[in-house]
Protein backbone atom coordinates (compact mmCIF):
# COMPACT_ATOMS: atom_id res chain seq x y z
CA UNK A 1 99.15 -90.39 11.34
CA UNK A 2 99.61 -91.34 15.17
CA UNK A 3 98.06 -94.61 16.05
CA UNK A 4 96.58 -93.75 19.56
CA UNK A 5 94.56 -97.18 20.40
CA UNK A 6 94.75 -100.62 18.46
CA UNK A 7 91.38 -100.16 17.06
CA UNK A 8 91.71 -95.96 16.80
CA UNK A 9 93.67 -93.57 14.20
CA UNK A 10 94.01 -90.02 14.12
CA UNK A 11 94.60 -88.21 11.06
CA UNK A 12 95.08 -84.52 11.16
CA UNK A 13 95.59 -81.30 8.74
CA UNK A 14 94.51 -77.84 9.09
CA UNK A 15 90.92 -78.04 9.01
CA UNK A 16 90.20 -81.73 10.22
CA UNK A 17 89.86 -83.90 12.78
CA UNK A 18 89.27 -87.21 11.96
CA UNK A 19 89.36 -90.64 13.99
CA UNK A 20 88.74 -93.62 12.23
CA UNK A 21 87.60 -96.80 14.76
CA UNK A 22 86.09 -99.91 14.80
CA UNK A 23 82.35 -98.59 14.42
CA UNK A 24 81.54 -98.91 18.25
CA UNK A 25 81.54 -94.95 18.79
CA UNK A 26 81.45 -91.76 17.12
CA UNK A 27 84.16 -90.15 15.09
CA UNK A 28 84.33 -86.41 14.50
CA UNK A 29 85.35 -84.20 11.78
CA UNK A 30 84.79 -80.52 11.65
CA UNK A 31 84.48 -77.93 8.80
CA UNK A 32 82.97 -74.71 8.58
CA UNK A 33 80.03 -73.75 6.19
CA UNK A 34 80.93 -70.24 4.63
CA UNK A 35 78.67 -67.43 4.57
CA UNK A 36 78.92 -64.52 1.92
CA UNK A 37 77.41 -61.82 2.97
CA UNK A 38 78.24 -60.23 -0.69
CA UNK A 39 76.53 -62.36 -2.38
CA UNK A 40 73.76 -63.43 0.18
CA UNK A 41 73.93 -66.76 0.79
CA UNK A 42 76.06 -69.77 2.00
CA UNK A 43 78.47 -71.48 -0.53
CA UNK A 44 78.20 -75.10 0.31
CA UNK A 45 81.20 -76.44 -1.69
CA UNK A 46 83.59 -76.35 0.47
CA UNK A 47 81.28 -78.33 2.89
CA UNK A 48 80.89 -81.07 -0.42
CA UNK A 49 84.57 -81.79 -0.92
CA UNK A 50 84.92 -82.71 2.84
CA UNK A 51 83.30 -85.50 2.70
CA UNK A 52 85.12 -86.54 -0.15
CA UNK A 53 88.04 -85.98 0.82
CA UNK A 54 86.70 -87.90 4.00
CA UNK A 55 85.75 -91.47 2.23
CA UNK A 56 89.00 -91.33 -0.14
CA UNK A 57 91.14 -91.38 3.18
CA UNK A 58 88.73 -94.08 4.35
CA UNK A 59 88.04 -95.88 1.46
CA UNK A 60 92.08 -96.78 2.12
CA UNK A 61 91.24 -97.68 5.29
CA UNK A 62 88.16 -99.98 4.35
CA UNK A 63 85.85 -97.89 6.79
CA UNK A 64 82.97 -96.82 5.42
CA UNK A 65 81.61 -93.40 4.82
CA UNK A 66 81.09 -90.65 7.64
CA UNK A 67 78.06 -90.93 9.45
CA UNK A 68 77.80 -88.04 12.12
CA UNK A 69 77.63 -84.08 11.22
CA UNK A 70 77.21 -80.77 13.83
CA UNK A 71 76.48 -77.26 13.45
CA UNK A 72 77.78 -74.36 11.47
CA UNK A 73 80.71 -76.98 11.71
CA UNK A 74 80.50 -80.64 10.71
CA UNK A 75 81.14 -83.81 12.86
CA UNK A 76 81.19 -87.43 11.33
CA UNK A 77 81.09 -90.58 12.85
CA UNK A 78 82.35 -93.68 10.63
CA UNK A 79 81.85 -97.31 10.98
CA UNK A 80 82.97 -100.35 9.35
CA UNK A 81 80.75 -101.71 6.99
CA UNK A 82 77.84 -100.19 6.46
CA UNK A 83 76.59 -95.95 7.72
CA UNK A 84 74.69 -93.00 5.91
CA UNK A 85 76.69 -89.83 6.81
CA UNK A 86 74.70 -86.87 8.80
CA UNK A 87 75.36 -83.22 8.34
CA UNK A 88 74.45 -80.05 10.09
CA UNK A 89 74.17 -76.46 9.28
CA UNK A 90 73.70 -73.18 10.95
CA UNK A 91 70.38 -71.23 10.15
CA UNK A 92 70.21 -72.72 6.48
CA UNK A 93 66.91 -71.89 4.15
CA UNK A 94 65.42 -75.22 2.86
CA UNK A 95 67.76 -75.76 -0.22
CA UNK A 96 70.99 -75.25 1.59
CA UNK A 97 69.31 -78.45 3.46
CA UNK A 98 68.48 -80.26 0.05
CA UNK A 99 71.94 -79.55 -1.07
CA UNK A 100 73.98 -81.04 1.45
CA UNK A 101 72.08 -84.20 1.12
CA UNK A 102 72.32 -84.82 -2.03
CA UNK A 103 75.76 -83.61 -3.01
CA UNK A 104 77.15 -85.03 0.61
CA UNK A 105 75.11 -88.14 0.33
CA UNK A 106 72.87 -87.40 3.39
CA UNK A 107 69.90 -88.86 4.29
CA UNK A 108 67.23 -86.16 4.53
CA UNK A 109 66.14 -86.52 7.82
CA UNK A 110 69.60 -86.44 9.02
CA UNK A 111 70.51 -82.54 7.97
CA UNK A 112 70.38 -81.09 11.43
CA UNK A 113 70.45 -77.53 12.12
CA UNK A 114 72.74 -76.47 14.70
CA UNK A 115 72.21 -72.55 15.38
CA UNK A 116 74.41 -70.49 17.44
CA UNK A 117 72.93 -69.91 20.88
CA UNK A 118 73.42 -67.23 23.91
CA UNK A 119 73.90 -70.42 26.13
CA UNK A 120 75.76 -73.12 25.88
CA UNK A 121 73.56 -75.45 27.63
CA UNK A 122 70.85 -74.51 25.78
CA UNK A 123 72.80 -76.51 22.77
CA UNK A 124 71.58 -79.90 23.86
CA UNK A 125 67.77 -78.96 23.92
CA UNK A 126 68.04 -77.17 20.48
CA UNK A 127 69.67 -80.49 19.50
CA UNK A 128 66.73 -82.38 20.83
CA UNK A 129 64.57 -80.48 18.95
CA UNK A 130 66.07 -81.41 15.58
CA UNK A 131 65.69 -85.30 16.70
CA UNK A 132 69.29 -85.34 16.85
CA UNK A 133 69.51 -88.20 19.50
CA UNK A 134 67.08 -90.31 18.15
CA UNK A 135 69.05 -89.97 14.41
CA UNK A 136 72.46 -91.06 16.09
CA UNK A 137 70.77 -93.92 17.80
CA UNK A 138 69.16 -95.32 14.73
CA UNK A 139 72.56 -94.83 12.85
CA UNK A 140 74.16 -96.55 15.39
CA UNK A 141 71.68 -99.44 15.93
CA UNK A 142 70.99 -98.45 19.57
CA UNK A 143 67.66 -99.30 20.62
CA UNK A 144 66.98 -96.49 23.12
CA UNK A 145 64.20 -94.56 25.25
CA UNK A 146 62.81 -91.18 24.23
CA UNK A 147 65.05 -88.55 26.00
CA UNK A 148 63.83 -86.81 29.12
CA UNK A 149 65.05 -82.92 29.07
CA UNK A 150 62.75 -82.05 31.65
CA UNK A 151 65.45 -81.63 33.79
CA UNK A 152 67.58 -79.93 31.70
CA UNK A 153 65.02 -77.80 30.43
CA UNK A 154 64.24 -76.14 33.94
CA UNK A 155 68.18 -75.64 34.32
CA UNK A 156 68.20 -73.63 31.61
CA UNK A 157 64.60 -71.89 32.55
CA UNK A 158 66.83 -70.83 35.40
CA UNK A 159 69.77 -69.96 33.80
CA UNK A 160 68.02 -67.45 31.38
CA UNK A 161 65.65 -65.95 34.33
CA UNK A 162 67.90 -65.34 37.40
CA UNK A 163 66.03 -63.78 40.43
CA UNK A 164 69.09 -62.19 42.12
CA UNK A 165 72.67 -61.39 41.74
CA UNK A 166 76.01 -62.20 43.51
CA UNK A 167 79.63 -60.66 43.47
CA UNK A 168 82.56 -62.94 43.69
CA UNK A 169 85.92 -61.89 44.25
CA UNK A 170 88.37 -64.83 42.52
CA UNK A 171 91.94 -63.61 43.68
CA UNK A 172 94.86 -65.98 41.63
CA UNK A 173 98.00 -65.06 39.85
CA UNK A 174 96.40 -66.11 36.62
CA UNK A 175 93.47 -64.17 36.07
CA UNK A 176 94.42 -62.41 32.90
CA UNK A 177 93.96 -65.80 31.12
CA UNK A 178 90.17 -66.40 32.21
CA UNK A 179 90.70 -69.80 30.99
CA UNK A 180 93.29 -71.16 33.61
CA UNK A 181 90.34 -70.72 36.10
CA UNK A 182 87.46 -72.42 33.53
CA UNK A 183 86.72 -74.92 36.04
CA UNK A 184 86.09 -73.06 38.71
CA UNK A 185 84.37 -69.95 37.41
CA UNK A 186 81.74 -72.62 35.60
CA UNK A 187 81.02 -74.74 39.16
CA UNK A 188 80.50 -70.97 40.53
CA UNK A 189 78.12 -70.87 37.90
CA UNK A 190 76.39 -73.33 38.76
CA UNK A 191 75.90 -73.47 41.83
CA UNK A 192 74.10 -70.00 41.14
CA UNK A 193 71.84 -71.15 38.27
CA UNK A 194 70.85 -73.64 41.07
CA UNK A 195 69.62 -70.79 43.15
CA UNK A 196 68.41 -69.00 40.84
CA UNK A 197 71.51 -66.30 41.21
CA UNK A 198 73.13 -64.69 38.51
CA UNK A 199 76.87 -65.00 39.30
CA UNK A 200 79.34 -62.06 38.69
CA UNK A 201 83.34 -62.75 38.87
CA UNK A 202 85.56 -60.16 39.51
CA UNK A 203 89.13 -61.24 37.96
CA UNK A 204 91.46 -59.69 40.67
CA UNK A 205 95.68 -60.28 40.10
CA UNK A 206 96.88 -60.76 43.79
CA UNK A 207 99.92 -59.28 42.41
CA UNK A 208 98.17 -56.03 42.45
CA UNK A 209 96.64 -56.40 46.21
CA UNK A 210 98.75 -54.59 48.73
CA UNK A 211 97.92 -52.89 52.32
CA UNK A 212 96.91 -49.93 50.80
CA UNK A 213 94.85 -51.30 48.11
CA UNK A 214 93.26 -54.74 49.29
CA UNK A 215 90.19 -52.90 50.53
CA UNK A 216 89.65 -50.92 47.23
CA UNK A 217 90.42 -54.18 45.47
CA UNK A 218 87.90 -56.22 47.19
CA UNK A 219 85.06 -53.74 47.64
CA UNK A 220 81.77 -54.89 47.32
CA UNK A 221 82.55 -58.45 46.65
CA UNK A 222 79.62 -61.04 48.22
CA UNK A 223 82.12 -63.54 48.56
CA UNK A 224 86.27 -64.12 47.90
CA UNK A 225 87.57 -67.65 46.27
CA UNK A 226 91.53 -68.20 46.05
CA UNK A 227 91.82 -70.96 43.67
CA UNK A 228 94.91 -72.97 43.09
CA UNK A 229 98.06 -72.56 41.75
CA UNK A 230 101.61 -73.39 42.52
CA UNK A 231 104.45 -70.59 42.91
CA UNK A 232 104.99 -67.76 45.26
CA UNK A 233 104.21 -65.02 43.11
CA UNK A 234 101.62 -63.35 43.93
CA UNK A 235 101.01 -65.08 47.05
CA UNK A 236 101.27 -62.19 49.72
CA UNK A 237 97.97 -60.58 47.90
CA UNK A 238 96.27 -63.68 48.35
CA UNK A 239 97.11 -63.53 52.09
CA UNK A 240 96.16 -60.01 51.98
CA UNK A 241 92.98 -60.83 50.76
CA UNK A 242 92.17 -63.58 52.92
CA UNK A 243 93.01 -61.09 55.94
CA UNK A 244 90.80 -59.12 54.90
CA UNK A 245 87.70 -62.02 54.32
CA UNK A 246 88.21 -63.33 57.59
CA UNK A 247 88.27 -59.27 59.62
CA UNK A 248 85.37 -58.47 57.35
CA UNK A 249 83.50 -61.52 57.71
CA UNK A 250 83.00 -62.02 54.45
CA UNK A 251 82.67 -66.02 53.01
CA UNK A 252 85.68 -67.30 52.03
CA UNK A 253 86.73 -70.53 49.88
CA UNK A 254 90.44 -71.35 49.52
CA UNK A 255 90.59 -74.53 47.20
CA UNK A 256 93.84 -76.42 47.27
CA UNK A 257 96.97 -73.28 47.23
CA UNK A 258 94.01 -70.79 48.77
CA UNK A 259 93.80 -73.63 51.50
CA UNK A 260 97.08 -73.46 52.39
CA UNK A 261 97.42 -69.35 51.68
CA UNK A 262 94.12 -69.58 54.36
CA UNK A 263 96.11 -71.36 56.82
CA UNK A 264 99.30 -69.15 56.72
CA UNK A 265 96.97 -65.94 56.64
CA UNK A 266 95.08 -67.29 60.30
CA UNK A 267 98.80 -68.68 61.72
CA UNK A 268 100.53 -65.42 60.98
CA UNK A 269 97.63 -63.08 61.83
CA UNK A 270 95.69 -64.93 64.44
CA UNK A 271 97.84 -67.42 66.16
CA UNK A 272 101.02 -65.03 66.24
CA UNK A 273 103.22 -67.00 64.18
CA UNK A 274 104.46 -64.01 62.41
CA UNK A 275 106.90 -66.01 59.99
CA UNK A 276 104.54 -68.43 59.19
CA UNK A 277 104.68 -69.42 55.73
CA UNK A 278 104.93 -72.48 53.66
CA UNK A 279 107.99 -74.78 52.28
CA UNK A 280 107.12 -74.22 48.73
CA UNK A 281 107.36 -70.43 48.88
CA UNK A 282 110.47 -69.79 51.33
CA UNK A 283 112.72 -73.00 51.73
CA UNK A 284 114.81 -71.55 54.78
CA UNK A 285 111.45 -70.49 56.54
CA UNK A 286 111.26 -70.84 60.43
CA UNK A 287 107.95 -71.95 60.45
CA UNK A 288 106.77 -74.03 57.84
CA UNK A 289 102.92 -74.34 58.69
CA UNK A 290 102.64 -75.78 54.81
CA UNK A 291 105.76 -78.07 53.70
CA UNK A 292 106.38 -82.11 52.60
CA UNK A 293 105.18 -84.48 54.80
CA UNK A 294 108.25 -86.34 56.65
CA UNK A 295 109.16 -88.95 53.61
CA UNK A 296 107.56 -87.33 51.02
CA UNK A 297 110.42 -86.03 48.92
CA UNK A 298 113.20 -88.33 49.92
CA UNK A 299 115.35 -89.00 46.66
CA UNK A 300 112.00 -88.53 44.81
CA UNK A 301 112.18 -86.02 41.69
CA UNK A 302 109.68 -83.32 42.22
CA UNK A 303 107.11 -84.79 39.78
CA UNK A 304 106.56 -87.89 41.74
CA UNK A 305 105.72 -85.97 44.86
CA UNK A 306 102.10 -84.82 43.32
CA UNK A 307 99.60 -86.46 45.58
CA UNK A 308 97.31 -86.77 42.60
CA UNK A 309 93.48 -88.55 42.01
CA UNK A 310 90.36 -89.26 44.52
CA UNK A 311 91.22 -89.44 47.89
CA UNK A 312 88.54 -90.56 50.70
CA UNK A 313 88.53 -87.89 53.57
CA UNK A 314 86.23 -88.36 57.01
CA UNK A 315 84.68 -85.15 57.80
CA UNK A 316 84.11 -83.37 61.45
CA UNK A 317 80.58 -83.43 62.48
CA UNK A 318 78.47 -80.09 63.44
CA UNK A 319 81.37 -78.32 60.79
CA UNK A 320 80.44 -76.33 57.66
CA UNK A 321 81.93 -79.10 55.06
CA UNK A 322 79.31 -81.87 56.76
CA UNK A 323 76.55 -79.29 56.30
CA UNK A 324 77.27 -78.74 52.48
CA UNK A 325 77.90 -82.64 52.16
CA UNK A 326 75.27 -84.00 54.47
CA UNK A 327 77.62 -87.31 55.10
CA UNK A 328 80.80 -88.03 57.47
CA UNK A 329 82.78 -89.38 54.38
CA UNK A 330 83.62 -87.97 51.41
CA UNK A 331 86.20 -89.15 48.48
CA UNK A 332 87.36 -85.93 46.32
CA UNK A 333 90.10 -85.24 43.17
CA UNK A 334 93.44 -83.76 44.42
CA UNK A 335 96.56 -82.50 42.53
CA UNK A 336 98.95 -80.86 44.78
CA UNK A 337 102.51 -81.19 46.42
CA UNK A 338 102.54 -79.29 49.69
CA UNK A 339 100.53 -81.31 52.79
CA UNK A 340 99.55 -78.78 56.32
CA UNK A 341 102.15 -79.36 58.96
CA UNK A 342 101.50 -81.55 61.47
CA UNK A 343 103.78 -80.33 64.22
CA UNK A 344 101.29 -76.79 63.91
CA UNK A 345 97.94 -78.70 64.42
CA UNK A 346 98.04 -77.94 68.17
CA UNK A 347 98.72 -74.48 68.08
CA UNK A 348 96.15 -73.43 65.31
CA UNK A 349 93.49 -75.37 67.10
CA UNK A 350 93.91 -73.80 70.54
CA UNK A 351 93.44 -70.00 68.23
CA UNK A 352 90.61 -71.44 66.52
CA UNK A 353 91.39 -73.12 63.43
CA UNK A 354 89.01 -75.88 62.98
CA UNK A 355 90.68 -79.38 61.13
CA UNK A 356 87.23 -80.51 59.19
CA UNK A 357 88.47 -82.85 57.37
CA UNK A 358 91.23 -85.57 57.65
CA UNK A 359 92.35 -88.37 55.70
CA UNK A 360 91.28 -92.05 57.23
CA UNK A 361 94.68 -92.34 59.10
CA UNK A 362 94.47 -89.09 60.54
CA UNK A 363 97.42 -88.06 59.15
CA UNK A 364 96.86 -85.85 56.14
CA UNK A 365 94.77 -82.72 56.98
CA UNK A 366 92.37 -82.26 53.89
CA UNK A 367 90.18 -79.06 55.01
CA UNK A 368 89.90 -76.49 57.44
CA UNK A 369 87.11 -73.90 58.83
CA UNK A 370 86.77 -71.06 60.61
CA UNK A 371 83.44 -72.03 63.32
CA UNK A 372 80.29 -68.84 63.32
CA UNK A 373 81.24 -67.65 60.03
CA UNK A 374 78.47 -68.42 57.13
CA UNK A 375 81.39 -69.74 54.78
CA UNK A 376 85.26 -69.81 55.81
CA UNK A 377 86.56 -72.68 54.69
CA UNK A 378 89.50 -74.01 53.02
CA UNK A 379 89.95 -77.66 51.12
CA UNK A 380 92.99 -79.30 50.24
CA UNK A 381 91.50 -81.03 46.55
CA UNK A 382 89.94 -80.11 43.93
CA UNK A 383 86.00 -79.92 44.37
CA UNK A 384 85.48 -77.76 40.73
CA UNK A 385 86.03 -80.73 38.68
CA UNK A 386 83.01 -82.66 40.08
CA UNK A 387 80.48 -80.10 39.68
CA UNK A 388 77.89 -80.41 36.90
CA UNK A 389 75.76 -77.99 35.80
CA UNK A 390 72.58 -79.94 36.26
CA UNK A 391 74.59 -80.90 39.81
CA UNK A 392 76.69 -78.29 41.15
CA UNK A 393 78.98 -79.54 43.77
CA UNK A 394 78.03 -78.95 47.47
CA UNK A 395 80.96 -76.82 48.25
CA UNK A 396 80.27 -74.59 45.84
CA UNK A 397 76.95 -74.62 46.81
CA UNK A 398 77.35 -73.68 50.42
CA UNK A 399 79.82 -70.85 49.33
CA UNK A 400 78.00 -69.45 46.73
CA UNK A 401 74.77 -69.76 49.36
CA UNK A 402 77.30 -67.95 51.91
CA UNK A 403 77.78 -64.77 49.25
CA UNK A 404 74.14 -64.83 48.47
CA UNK A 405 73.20 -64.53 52.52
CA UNK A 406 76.22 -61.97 53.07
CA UNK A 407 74.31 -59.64 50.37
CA UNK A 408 71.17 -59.80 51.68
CA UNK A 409 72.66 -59.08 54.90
CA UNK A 410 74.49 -55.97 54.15
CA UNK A 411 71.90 -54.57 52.05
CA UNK A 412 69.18 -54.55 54.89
């Protein structure tokens, strides 16, 4: 038992989760409901001893009973005092329904069928359906609105009826776990549910890209993103591959390390700075167009140099970032170490690099463009973790836009 709050616990075993407060929100526990396809049916006992099991561990705590239940698995909220517990079930006939209530001590009304879906935003409408919102507010006392899914129902509309495709290239060292990338594959997606565009990633290891095969590797992808990361393996593909976005004209997002890999890429390749590289990667390097800021890791230990949470940023007018944000100030998530070097501004400018965004001060250089391209640019945070599927965020937007453009273009 870990206390984690004064007024929350957390108990745990194999099969449970279970957090016991002080009735003001919802608790969850899960547990499966078997299916037998032997003996064609569902055995429900398992699914009657959790609760059981549930209220003896809070009957010690004086809390009462569970109160909340989901899907094929279970989730229960409890409250002190007083509650009726709620369960849910996965494509159950009628009895399977009339079993967990009485055996579980269920209200009727509040066995809620939670099916598996295609989409997973199609979960909250298929919830709606079942009343599911309307039970937990009545459980919980809140006097509340009918919902609106309107919104949320066109979303999905779109989702499930795309009216063109796009191919994006995401180059990182990580890509054979899909999952260190969630983030940013789901604000690709949607950003292309909100144009009605079917997005396709194509994992490519930049550990793998080399002269001779960045062009095979990167064929017929719409548009390239090099996410972030920290590390130098791996790094020269993504280089490699933002050489080859920026020759091929083909849109380009570097977001936080691809940032940084964009700016090496245009200061070795387009502003002659042939040992251009940054601090992180070679420590003895010449020119360090990425490195620490002067300060920055003075007799600090490496953790405490993360320049971490929302940080405000003033963007460039008549630049790509204020067309996707449609405002001159912006304030956006950032986890990183390594800041662009000053002392290089100068130089990159005068060969075209375009500074779009800077901190307040003027000091911290937060995103950079290439001008005339559809989508070149390169940001310094972390835009993935603001996007929403009902509100994609407007980088994404512009870059998935970019791909969608670049498509159509090529295929005239």
């Amino acid at each position: 038992m870990t206390k984690l709050l004064d007024s929350t616990l957390v108990l745990c075993d194999l099969d449970h989760l279970l957090l016991a407060g002080d009735g003001n929100m919802p608790q969850v526990v899960r547990d499966v409901l078997q299916l037998f396809s032997s003996r064609g049916g569902r055995l429900t006992v398992f699914s009657q001893r959790s609760p059981r099991a549930v209220r003896a561990v809070l009957g010690g705590l004086r809390l009462a009973a569970p109160a909340l239940t989901c899907g094929g698995t279970l989730a229960y909220r409890f409250s002190e005092g007083s509650g009726q517990p709620l369960c849910s079930f996965a494509g159950c006939e009628e009895s399977i329904f009339k079993k967990i209530s009485m055996f579980c001590n269920v209200k009727p009304d509040c066995v809620i069928e939670n099916i598996t879906l295609p989409f997973l935003y199609e979960a909250p409408l298929m919830l709606e359906r079942e009343n599911f919102s309307s039970i937990v507010c009545r459980e919980l006392g809140i006097q509340a609105p009918a919902s609106d899914m309107h919104e949320w129902t066109e979303m999905v509309h779109r989702m499930e009826h795309p009216e063109k495709e796009v191919h994006i290239g995401l180059v990182g060292k990580y890509v054979a776990l899909h999952d260190a990338y969630l983030s940013v594959a789901e604000a690709l997606r949607h950003a292309g549910f909100a144009q009605s565009a079917q997005v396709h990633i194509s994992w490519i290891d930049s550990e793998t890209i080399t002269p001779e095969t960045v062009a095979e590797k990167l064929a017929g992808q719409d548009g390239i993103i090099i996410p972030g990361g920290f590390g130098d393996r791996g790094v020269e593909g993504m280089i490699l591959a933002a050489r080859y976005a920026r020759e091929q004209d083909i849109p380009l997002f570097g977001i936080c390390l691809g940032m940084q890999i964009a700016v090496i890429e245009f200061a070795r390749n387009a502003a002659g700075i042939q040992n251009a590289n940054s601090g992180e990667f070679d420590e003895l390097c010449k020119d360090k167009v990425i490195d620490f800021m002067p300060g920055q890791s003075d007799n600090i230990d490496k953790g405490g140099t993360l320049r971490l949470g929302s940080y405000p940023c003033n963007i460039m007018p008549g630049t790509a970032m204020e067309r996707c944000y449609g405002t001159g100030s912006i304030c956006e998530r950032h986890r990183h170490r390594y800041e662009f070097n000053n002392e290089y501004r100068e130089i990159l400018q005068q060969h075209g690099l375009v500074l779009s965004g800077l901190s307040p001060d003027g000091r911290l250089v937060e995103t950079v463009e290439l001008p005339g391209r559809d989508f070149y640019v390169g940001v310094q945070f972390h835009p993935e973790f603001k996007s929403r599927p009902n509100r994609p965020h407007p980088l994404f937007m512009g870059f998935v836009g970019a791909a969608i453009t670049n498509k159509e273009r090529r295929n005239k």
